[in-house]
PDB file of N, CA and C in Angstrom:
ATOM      1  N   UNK A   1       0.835  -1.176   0.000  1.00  0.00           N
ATOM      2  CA  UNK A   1       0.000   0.000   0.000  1.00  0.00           C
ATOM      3  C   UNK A   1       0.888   1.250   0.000  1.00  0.00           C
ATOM      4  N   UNK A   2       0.347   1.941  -0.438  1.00  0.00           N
ATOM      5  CA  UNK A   2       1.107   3.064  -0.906  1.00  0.00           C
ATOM      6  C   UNK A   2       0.378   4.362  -0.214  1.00  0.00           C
ATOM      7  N   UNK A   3       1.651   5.369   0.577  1.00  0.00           N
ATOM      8  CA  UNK A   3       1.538   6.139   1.626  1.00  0.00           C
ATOM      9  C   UNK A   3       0.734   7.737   0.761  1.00  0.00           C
ATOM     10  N   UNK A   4       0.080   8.331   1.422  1.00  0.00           N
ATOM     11  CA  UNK A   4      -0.109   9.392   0.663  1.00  0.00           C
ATOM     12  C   UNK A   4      -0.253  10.737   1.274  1.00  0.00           C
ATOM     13  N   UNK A   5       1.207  10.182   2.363  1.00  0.00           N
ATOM     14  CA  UNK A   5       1.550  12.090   2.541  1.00  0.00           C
ATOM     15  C   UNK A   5       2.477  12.574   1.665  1.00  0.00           C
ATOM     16  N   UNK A   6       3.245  12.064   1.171  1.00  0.00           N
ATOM     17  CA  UNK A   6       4.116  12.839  -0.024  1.00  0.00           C
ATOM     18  C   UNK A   6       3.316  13.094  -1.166  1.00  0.00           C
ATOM     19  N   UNK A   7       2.296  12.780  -1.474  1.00  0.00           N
ATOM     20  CA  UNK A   7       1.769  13.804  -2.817  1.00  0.00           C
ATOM     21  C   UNK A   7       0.978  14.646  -2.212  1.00  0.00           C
ATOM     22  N   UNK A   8       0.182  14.044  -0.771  1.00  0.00           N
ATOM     23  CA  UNK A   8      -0.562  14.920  -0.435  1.00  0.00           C
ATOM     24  C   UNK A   8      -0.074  16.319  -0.196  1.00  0.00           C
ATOM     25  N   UNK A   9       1.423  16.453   0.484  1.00  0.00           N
ATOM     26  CA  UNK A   9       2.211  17.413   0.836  1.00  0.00           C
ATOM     27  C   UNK A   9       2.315  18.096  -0.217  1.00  0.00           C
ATOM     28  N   UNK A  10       2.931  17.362  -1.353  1.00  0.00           N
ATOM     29  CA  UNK A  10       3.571  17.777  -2.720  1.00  0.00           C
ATOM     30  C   UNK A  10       1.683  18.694  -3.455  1.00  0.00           C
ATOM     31  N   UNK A  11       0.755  18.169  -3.259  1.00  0.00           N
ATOM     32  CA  UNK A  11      -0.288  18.877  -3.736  1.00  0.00           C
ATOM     33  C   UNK A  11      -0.661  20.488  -2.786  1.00  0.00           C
ATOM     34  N   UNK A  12      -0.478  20.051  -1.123  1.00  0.00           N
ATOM     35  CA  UNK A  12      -0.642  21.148  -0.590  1.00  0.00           C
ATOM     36  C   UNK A  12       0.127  21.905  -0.825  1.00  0.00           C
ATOM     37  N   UNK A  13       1.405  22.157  -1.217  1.00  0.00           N
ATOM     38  CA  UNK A  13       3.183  23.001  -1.433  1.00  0.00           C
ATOM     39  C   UNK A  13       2.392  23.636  -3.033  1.00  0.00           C
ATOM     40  N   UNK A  14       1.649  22.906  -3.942  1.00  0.00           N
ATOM     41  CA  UNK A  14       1.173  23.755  -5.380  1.00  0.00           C
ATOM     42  C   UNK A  14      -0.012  24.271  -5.120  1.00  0.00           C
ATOM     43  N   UNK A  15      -0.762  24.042  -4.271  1.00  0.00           N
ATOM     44  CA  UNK A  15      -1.642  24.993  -4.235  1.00  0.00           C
ATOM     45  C   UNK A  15      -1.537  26.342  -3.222  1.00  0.00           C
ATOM     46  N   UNK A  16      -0.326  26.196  -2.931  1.00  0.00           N
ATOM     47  CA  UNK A  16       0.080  27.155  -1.899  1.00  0.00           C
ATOM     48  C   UNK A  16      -0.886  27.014  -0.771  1.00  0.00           C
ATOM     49  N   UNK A  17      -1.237  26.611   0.241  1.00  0.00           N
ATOM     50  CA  UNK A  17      -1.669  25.793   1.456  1.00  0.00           C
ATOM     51  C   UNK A  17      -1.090  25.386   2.687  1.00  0.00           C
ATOM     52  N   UNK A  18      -0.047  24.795   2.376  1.00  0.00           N
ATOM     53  CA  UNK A  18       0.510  24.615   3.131  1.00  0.00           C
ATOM     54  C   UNK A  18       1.584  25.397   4.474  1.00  0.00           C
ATOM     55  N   UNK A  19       1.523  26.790   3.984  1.00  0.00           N
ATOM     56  CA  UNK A  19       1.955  27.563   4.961  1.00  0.00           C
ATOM     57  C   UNK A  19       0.601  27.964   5.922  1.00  0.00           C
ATOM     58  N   UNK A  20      -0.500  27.775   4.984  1.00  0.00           N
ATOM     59  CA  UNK A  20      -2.067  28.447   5.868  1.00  0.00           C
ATOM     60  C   UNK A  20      -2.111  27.167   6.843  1.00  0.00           C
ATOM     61  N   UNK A  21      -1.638  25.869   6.906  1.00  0.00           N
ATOM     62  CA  UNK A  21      -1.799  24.798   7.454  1.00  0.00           C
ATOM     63  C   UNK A  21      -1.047  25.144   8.837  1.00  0.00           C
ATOM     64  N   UNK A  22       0.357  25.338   8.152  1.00  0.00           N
ATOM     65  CA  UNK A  22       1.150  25.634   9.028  1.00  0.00           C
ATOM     66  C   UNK A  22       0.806  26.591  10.596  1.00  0.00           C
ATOM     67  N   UNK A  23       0.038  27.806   9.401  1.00  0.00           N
ATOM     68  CA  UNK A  23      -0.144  28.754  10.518  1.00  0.00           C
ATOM     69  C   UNK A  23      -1.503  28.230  11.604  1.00  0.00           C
ATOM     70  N   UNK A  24      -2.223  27.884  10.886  1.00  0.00           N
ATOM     71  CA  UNK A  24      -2.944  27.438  11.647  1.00  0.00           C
ATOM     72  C   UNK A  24      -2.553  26.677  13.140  1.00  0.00           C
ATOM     73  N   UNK A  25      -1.295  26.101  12.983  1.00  0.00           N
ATOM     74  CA  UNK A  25      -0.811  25.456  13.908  1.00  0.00           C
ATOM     75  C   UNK A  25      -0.155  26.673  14.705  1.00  0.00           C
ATOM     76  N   UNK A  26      -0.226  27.668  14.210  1.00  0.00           N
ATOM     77  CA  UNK A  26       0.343  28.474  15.533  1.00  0.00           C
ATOM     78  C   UNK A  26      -0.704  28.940  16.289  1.00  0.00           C
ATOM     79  N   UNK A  27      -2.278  28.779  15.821  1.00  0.00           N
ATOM     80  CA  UNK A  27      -3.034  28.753  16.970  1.00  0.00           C
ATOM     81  C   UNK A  27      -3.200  28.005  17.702  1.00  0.00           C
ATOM     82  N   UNK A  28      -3.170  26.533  17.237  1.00  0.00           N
ATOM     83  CA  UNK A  28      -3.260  25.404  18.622  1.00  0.00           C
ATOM     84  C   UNK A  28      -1.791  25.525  19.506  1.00  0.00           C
ATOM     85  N   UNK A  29      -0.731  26.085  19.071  1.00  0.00           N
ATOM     86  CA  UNK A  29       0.294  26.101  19.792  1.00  0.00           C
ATOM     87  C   UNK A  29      -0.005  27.301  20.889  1.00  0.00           C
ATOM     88  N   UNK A  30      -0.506  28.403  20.574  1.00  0.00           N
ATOM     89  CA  UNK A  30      -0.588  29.586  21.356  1.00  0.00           C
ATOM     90  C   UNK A  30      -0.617  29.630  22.857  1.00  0.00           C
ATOM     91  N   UNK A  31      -1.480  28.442  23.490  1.00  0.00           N
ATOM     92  CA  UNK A  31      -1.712  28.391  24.636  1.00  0.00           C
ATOM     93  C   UNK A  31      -0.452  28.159  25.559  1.00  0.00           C
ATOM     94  N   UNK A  32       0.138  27.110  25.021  1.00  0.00           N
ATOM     95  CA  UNK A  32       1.416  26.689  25.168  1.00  0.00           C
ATOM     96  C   UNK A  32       3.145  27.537  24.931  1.00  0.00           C
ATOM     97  N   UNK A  33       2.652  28.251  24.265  1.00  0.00           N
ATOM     98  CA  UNK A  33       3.787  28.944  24.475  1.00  0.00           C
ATOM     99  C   UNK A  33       3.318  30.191  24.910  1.00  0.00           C
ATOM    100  N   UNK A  34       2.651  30.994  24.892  1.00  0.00           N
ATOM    101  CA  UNK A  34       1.690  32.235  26.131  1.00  0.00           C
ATOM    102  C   UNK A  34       1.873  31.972  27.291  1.00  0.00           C
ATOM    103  N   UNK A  35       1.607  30.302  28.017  1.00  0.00           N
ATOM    104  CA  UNK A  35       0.967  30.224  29.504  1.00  0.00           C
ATOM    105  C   UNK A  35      -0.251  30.559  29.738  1.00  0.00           C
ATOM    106  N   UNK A  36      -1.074  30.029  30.668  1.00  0.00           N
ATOM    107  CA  UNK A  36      -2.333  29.496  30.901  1.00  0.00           C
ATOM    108  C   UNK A  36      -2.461  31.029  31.419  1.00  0.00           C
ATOM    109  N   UNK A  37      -1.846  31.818  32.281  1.00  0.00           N
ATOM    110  CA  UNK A  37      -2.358  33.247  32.417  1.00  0.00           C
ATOM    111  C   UNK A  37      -2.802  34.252  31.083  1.00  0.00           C
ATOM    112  N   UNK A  38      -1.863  34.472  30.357  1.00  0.00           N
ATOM    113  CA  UNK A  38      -2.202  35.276  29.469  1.00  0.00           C
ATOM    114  C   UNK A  38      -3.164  34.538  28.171  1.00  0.00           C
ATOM    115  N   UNK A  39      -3.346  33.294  28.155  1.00  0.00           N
ATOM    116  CA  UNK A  39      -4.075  32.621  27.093  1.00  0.00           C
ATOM    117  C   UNK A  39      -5.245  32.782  27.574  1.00  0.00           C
ATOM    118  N   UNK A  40      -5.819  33.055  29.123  1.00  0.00           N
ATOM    119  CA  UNK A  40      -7.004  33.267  29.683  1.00  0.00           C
ATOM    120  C   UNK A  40      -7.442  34.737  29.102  1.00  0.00           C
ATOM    121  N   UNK A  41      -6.550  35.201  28.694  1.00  0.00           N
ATOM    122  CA  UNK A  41      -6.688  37.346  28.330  1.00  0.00           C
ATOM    123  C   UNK A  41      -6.735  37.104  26.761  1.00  0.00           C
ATOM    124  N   UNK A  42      -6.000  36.651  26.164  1.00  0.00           N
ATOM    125  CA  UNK A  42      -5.573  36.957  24.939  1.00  0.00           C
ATOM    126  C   UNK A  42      -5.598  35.409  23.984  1.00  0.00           C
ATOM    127  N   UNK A  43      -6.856  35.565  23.353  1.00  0.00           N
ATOM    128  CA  UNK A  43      -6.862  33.710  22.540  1.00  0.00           C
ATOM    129  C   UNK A  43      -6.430  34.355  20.947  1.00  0.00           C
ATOM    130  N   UNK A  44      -5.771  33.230  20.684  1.00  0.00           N
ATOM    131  CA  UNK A  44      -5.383  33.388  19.137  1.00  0.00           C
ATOM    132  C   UNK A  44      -6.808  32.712  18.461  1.00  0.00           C
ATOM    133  N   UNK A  45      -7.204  33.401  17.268  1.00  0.00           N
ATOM    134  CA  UNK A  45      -8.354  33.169  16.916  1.00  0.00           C
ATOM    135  C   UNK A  45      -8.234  32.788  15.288  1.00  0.00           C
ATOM    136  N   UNK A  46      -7.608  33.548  14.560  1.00  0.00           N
ATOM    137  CA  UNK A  46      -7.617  32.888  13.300  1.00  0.00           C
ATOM    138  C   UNK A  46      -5.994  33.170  12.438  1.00  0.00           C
ATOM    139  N   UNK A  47      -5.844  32.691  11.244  1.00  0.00           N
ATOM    140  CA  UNK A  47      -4.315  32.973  10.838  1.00  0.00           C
ATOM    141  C   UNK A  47      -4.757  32.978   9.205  1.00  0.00           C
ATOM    142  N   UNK A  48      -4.233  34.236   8.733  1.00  0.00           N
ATOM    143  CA  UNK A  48      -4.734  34.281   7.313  1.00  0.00           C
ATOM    144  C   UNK A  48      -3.514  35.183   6.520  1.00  0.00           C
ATOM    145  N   UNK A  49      -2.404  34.638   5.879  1.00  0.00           N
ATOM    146  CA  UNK A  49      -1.481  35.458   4.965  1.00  0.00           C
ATOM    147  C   UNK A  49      -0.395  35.653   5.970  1.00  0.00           C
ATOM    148  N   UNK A  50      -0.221  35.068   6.956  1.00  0.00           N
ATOM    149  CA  UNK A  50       1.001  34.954   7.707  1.00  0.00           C
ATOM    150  C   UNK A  50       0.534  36.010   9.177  1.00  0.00           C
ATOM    151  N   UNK A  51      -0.647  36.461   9.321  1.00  0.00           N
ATOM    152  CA  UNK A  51      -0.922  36.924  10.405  1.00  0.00           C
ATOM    153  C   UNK A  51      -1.674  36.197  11.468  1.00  0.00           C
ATOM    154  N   UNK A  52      -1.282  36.306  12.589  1.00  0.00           N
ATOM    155  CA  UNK A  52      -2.182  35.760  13.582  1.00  0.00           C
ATOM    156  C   UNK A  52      -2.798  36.467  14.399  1.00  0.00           C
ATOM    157  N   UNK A  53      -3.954  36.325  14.196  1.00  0.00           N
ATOM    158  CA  UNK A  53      -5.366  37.391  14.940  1.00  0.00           C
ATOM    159  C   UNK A  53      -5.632  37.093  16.117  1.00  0.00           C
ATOM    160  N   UNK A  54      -5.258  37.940  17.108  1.00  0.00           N
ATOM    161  CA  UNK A  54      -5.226  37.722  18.840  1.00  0.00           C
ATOM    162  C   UNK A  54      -6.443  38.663  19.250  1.00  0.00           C
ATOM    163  N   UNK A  55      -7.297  38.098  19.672  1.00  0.00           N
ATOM    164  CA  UNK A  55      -8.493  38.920  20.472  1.00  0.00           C
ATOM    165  C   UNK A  55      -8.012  39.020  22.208  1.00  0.00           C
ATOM    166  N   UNK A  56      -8.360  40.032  22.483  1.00  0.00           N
ATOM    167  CA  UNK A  56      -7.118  40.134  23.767  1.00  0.00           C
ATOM    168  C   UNK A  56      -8.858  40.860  24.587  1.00  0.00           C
ATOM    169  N   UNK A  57      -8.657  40.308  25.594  1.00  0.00           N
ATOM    170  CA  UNK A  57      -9.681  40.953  26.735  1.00  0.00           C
ATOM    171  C   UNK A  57      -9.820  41.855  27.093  1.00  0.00           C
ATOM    172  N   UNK A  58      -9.614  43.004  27.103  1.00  0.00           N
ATOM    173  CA  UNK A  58      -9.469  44.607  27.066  1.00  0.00           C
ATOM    174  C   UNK A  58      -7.959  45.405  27.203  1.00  0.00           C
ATOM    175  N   UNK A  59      -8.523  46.900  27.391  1.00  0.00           N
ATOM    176  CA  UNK A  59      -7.264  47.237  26.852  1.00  0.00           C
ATOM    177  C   UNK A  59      -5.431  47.613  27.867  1.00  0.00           C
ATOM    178  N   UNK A  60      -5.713  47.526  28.922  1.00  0.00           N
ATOM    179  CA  UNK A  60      -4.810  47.023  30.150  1.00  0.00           C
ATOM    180  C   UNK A  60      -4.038  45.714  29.524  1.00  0.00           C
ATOM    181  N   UNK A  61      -4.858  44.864  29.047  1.00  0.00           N
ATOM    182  CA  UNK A  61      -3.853  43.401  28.247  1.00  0.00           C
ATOM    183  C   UNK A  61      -3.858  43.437  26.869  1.00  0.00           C
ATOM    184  N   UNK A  62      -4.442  44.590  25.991  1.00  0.00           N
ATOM    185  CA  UNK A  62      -4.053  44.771  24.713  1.00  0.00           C
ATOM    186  C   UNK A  62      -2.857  45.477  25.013  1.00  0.00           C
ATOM    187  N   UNK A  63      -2.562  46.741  26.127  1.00  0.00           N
ATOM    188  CA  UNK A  63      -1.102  47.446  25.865  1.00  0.00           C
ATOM    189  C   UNK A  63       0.363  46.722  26.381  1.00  0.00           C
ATOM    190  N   UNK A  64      -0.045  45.248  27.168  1.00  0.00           N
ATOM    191  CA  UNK A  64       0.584  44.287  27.824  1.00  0.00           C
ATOM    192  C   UNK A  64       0.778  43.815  26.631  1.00  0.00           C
ATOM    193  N   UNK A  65       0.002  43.456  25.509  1.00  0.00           N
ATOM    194  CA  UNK A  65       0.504  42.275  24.226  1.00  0.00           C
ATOM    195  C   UNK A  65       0.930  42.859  23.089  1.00  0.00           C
ATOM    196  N   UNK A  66       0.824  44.021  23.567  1.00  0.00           N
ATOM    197  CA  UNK A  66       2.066  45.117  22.204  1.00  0.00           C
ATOM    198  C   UNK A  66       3.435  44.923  22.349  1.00  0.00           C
ATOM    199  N   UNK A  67       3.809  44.609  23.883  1.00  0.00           N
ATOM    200  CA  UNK A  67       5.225  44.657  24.266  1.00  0.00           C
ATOM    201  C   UNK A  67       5.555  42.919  24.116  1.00  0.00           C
ATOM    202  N   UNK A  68       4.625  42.109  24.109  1.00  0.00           N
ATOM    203  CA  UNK A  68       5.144  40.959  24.324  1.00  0.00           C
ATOM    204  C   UNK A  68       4.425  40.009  23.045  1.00  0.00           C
ATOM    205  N   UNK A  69       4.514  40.776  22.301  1.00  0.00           N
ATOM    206  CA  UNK A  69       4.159  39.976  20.729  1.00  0.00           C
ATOM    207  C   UNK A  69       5.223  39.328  20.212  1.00  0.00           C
ATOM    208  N   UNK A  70       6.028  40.340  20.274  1.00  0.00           N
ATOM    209  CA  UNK A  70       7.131  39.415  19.080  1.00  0.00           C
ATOM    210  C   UNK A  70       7.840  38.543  19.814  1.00  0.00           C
ATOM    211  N   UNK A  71       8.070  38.812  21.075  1.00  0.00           N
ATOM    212  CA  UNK A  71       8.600  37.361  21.355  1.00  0.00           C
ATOM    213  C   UNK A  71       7.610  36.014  21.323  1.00  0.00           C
ATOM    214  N   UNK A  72       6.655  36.217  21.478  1.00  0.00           N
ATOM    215  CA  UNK A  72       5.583  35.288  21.791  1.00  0.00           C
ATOM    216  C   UNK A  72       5.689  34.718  19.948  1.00  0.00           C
ATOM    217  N   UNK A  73       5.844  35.735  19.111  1.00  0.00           N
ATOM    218  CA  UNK A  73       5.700  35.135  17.577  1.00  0.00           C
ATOM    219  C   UNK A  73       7.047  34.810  16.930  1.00  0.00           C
ATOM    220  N   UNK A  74       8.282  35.330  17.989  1.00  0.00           N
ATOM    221  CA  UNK A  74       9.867  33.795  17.492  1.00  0.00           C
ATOM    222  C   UNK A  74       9.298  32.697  18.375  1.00  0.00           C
ATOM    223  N   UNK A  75       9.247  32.746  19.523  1.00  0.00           N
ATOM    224  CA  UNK A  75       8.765  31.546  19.842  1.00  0.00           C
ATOM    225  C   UNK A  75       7.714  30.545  19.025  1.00  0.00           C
ATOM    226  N   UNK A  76       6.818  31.199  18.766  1.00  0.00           N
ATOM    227  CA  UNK A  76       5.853  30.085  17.906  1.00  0.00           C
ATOM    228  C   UNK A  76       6.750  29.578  16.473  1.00  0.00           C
ATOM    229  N   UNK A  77       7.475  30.789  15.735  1.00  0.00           N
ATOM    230  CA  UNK A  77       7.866  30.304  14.725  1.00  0.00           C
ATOM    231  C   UNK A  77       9.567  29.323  14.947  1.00  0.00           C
ATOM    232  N   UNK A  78       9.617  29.263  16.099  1.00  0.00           N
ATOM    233  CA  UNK A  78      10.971  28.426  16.464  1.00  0.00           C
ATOM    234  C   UNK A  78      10.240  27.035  16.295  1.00  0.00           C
ATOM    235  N   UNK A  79       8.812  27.407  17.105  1.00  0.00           N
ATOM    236  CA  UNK A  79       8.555  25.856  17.240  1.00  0.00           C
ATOM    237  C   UNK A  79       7.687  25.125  15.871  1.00  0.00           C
ATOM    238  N   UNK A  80       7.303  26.222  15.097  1.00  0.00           N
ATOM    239  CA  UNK A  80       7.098  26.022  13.329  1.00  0.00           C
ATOM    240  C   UNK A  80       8.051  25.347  12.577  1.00  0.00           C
ATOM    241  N   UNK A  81       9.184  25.865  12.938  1.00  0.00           N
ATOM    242  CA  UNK A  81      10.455  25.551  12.280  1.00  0.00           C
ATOM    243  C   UNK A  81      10.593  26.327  10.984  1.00  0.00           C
ATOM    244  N   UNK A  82      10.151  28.023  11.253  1.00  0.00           N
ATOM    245  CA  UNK A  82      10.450  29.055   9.978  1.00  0.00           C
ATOM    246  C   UNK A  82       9.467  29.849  10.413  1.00  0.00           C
ATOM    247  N   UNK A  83       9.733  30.892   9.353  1.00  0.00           N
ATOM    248  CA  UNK A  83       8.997  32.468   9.850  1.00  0.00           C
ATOM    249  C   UNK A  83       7.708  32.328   9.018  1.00  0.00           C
ATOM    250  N   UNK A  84       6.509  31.648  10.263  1.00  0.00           N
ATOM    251  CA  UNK A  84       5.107  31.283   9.197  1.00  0.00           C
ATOM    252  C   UNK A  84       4.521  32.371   9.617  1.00  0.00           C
ATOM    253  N   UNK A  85       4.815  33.198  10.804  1.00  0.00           N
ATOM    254  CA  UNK A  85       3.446  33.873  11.514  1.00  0.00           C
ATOM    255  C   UNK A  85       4.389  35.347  11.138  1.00  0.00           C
ATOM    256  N   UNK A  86       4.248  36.290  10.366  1.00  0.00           N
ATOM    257  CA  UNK A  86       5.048  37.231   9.918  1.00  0.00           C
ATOM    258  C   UNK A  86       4.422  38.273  10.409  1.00  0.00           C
ATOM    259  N   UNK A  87       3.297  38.109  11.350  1.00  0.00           N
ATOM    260  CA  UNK A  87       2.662  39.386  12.224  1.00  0.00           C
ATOM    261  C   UNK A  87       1.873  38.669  13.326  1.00  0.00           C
ATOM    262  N   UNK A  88       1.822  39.255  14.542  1.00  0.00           N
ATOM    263  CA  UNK A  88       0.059  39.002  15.481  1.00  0.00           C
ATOM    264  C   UNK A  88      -0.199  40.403  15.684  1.00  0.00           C
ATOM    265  N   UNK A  89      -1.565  40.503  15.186  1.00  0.00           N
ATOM    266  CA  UNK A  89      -2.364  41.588  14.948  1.00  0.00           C
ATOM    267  C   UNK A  89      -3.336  41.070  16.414  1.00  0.00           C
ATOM    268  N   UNK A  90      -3.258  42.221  17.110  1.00  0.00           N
ATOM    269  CA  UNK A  90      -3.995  42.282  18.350  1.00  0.00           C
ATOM    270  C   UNK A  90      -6.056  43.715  17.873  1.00  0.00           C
ATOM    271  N   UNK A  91      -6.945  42.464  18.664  1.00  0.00           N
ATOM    272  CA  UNK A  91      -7.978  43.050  18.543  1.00  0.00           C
ATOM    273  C   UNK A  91      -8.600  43.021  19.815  1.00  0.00           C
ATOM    274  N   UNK A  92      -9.513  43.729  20.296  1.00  0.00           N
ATOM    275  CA  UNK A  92     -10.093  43.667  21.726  1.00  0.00           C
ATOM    276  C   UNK A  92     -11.233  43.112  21.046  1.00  0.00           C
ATOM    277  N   UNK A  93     -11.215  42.550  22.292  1.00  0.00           N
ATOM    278  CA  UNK A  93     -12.266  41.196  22.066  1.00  0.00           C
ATOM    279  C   UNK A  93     -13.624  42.275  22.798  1.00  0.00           C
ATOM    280  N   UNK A  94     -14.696  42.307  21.987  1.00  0.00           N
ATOM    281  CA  UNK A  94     -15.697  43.016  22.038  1.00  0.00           C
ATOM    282  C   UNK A  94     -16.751  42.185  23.018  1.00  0.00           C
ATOM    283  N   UNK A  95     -16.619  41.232  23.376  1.00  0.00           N
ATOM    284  CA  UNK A  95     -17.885  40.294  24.187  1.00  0.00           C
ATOM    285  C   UNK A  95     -17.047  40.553  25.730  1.00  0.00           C
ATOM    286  N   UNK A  96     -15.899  40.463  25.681  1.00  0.00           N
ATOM    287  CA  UNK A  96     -15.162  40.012  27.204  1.00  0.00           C
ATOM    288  C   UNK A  96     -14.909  41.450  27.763  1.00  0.00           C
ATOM    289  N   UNK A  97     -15.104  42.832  26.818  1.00  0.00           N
ATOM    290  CA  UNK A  97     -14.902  43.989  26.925  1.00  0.00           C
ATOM    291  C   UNK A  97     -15.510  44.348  27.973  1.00  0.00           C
TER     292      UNK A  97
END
């Protein structure tokens, strides 16, 4: 039987996909490299063109995640293994406001 992650890969790499896959994985990673405190304030919510969209709980922990973005986004892309997340765009989360 014959395996079908190498074409599958090789199909996601031509339709260009496979970095949106990627990023996606820097939202299930988020919690984990944030810590359970600030993932309670600030959830990563979606990833589209190399950005990752952080809804942050008001604005006391939106001016807290201006200073601590980019490390939070080498870390994710260390654990990517390359520069997938090329921004986190912070939004106040309008329900938790």
């Amino acid at each position: 039987m014959k395996k079908v992650g190498g074409p599958l890969k090789g199909l996601l790499t031509q339709l260009k996909l496979d970095r949106s896959i990627e990023g996606w994985k820097a939202v299930e990673l988020w919690p984990g490299v944030v810590g359970t405190q600030v993932a309670a304030r600030a959830k990563a919510v979606s990833f589209r063109d190399g950005v990752l969209l952080v809804q942050v709980a008001n604005a006391s922990w939106m001016n807290e995640m201006i200073y601590l973005r980019r490390r939070f986004q080498k870390e994710i892309n260390q654990q990517l293994g390359g520069d997938v997340v090329t921004e986190i765009k912070l939004q106040l989360d309008r329900e938790s406001a």
